[in-house]
Protein backbone atom coordinates (compact mmCIF):
# COMPACT_ATOMS: atom_id res chain seq x y z
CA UNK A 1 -19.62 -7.03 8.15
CA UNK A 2 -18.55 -9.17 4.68
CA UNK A 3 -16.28 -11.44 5.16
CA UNK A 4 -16.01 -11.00 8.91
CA UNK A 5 -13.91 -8.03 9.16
CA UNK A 6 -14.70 -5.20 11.26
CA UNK A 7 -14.77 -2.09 10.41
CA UNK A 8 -17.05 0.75 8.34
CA UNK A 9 -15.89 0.40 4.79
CA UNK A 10 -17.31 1.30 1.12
CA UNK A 11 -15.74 -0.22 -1.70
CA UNK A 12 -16.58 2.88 -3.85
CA UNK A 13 -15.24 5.84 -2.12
CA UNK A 14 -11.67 7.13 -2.24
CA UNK A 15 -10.57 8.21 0.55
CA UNK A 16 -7.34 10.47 1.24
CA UNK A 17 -5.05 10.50 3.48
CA UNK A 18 -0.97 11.72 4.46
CA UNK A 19 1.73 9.36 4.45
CA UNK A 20 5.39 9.71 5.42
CA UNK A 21 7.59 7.41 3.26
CA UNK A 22 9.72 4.82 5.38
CA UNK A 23 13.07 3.47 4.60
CA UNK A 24 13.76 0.22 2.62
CA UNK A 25 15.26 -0.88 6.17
CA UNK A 26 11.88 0.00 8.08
CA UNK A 27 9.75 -1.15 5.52
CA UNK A 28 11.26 -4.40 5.16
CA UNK A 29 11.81 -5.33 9.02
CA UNK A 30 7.80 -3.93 9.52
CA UNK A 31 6.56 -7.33 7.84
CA UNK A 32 7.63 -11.02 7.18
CA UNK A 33 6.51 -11.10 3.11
CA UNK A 34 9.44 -10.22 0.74
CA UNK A 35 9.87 -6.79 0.20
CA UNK A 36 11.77 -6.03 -3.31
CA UNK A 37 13.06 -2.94 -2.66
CA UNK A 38 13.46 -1.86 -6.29
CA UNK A 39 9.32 -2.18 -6.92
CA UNK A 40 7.60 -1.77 -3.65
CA UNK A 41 7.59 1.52 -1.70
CA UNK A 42 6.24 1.92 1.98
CA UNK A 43 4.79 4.39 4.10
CA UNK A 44 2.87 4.84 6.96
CA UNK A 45 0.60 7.86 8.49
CA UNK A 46 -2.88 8.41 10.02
CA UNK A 47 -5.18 6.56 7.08
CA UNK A 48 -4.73 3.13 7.30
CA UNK A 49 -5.23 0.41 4.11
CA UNK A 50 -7.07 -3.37 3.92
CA UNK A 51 -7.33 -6.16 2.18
CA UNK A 52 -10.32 -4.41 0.19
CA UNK A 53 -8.27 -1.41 -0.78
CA UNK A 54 -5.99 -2.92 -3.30
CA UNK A 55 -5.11 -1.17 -6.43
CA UNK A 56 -5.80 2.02 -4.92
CA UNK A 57 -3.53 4.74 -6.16
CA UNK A 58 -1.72 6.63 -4.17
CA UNK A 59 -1.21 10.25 -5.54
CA UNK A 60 1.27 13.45 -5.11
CA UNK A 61 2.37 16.68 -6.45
CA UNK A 62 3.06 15.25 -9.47
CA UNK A 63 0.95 12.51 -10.18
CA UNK A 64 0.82 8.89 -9.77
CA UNK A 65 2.93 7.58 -7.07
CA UNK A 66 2.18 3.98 -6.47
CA UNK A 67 -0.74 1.51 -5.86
CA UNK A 68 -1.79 -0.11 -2.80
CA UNK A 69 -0.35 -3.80 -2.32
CA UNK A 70 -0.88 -5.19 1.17
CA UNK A 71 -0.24 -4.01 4.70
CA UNK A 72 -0.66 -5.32 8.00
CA UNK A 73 -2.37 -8.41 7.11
CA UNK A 74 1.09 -10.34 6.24
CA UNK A 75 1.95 -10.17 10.25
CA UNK A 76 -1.96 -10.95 11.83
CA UNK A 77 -2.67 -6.85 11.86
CA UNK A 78 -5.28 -6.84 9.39
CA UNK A 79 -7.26 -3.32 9.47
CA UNK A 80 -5.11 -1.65 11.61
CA UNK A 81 -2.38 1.08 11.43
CA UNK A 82 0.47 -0.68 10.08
CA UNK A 83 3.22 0.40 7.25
CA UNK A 84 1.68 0.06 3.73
CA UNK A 85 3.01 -1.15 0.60
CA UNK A 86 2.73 -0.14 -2.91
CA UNK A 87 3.65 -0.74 -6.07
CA UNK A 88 6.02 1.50 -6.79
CA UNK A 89 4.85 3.40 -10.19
CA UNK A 90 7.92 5.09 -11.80
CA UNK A 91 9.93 1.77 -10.89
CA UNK A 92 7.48 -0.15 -12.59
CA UNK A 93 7.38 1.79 -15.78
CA UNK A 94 9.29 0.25 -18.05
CA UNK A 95 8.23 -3.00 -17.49
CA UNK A 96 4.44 -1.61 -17.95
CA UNK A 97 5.41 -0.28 -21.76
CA UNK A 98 7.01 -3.29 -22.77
CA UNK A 99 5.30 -6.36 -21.15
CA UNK A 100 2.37 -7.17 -23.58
């Protein structure tokens, strides 16, 4: 186990999985780091995200959705079902076409 942390993982496979997006309310409350509700969405469902799976996209009907931030390692539940937090893509497009 690298690093310590149990658990099967692979760096190189994407996995899938259903989430159900949480309110700003639920999202923030679910973890003591700062959420900023304008760039971060949050949702939560049977897959479950680690420290290793940063950057990963997360993907629906119509494309890009977000990318994977942190979860339950901000309040000691590292590895384990917990709400998940992404970068919130459309929110963050502007800033993406003009920061240089």
């Amino acid at each position: 186990m690298p690093g310590g942390h149990p658990g099967d993982w692979r760096n190189d496979v994407l996995n899938r999985g259903d989430l159900i997006t949480l309110a700003d309310n639920d999202c923030a409350a679910a973890t003591p780091a700062t959420v900023d509700r304008a760039s971060v969405a949050c949702g939560q469902g049977a897959a479950t995200a680690c420290y290793l799976d940063s950057g990963s996209p997360v993907v629906g009907p119509l494309g890009l959705v977000g990318v994977f931030s942190f979860a339950g390692e901000t309040a000691g539940e590292e590895c384990r079902p917990f709400p998940m937090y992404f970068a919130d893509a459309p929110a963050n497009l502007l800033w993406a076409y003009t920061t240089r």
